[in-house]
Protein backbone atom coordinates (compact mmCIF):
# COMPACT_ATOMS: atom_id res chain seq x y z
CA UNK A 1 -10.67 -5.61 -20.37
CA UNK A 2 -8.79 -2.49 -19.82
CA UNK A 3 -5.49 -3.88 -21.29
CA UNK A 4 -7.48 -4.70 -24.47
CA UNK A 5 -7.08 -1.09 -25.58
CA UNK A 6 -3.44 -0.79 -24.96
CA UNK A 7 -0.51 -1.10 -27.90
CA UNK A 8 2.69 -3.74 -27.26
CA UNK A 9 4.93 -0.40 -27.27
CA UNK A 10 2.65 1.07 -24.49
CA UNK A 11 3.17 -2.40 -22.79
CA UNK A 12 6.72 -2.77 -23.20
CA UNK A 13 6.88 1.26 -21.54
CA UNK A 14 4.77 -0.04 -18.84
CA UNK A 15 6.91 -3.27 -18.32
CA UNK A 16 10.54 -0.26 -17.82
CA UNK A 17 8.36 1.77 -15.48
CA UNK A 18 7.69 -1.10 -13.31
CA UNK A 19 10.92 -1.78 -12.98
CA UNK A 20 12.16 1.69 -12.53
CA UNK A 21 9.32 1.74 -9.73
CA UNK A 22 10.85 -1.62 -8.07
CA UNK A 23 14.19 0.00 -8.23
CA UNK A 24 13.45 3.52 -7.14
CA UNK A 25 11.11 0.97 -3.44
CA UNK A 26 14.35 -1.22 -2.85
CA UNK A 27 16.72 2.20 -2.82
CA UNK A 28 14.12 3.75 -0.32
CA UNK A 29 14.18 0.43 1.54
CA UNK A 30 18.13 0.53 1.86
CA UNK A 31 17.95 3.17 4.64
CA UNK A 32 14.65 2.15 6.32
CA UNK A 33 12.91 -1.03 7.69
CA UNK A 34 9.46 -0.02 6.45
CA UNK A 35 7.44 2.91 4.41
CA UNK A 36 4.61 3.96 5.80
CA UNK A 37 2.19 5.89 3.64
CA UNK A 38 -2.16 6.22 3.98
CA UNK A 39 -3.96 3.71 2.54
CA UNK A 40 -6.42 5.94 0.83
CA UNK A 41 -6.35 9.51 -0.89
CA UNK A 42 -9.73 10.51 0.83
CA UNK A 43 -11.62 9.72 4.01
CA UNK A 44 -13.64 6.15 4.15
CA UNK A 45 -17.23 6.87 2.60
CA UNK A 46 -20.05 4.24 3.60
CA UNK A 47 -20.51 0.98 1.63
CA UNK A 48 -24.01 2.18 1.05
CA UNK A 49 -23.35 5.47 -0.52
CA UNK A 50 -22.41 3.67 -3.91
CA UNK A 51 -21.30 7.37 -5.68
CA UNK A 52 -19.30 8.28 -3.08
CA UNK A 53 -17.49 4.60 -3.46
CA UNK A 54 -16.81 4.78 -6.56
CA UNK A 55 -15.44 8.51 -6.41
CA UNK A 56 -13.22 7.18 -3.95
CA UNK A 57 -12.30 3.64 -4.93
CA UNK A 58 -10.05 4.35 -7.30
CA UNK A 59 -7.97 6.92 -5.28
CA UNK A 60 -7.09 4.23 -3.31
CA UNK A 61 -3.28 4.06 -1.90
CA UNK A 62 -2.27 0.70 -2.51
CA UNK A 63 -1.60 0.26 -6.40
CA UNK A 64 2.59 1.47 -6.06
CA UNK A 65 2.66 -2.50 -3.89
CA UNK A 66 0.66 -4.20 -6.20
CA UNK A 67 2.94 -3.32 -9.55
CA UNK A 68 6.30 -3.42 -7.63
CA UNK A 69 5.28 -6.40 -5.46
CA UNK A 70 6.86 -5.58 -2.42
CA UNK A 71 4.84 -7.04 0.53
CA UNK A 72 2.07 -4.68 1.87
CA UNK A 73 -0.22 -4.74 5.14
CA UNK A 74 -3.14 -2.34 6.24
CA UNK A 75 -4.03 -1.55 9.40
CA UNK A 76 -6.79 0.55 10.99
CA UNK A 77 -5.28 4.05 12.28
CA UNK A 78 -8.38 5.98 14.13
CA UNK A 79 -11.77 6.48 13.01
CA UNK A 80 -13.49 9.37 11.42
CA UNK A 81 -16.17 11.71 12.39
CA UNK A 82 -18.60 9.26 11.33
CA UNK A 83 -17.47 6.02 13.12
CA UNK A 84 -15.37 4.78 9.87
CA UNK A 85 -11.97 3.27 9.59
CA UNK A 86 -8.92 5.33 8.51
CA UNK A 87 -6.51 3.31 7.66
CA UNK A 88 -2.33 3.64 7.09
CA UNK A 89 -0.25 0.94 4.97
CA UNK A 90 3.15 -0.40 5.66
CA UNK A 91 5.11 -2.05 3.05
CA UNK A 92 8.97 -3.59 3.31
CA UNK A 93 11.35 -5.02 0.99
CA UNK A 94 10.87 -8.15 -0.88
CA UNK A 95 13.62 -10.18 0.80
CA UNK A 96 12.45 -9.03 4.66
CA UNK A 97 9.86 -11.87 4.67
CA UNK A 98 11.66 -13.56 7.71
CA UNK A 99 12.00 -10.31 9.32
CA UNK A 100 9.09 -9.42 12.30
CA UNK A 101 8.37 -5.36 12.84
CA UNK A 102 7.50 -4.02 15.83
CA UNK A 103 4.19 -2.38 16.07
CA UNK A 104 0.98 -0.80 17.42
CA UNK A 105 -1.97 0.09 15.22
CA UNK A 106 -0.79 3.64 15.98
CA UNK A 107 2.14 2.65 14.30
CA UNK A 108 4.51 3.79 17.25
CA UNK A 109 6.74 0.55 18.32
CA UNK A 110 6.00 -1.65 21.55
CA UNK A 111 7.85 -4.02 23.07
CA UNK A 112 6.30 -7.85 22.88
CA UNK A 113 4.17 -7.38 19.94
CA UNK A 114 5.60 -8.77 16.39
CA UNK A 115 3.62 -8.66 12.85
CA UNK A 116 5.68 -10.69 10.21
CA UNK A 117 5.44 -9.74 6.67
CA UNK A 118 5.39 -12.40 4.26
CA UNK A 119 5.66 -11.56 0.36
């Protein structure tokens, strides 16, 4: 429903940024295989803590992939203090989806081990 409140001008604007965002993820992909970034703004909060989830939901690290649409994986990282998953995100250009990286979960490259990413 949130789109309900928004103006065709505002959603023509929105439809250029997108683009400018696709543009601005393929000319930082040019010179690099993969961008890795964290997956969240904050550390993870328990499920059943439901004001620190939605404090932190939204500061999630993932929304650039979803509105450029360049194929994105998450992986587990280390755990925090309390036992919970940190996580990192990968993401690579839209045309690598035949190409395999290289990879640990501590994101350092090994020999053997291949993760393909697949738009």
């Amino acid at each position: 429903m949130s789109g309900a409140f928004m103006s065709a001008g505002d959603y023509v604007q929105a439809g250029r940024r997108r683009l400018e965002m696709i543009s601005a993820v393929e000319g930082a992909l040019r010179d690099v295989d993969i961008l890795l970034c964290a997956s969240a703004m904050d550390p993870p909060s328990p499920i059943d803590n439901p004001e620190e989830v939605e404090r932190t939901y939204p500061r999630q690290a993932r929304t650039p992939f979803n509105v450029t649409g360049h194929p994105a994986l998450a992986m587990m990282s280390g755990l925090s203090s309390g036992g919970l998953p940190y996580r990192f995100s990968w993401s690579a250009a839209t045309s690598a989806n035949r190409r395999c990286f290289k990879s640990r979960g501590n994101g350092s490259a090994r020999r053997g081990q291949t993760i393909s990413i697949h738009p």
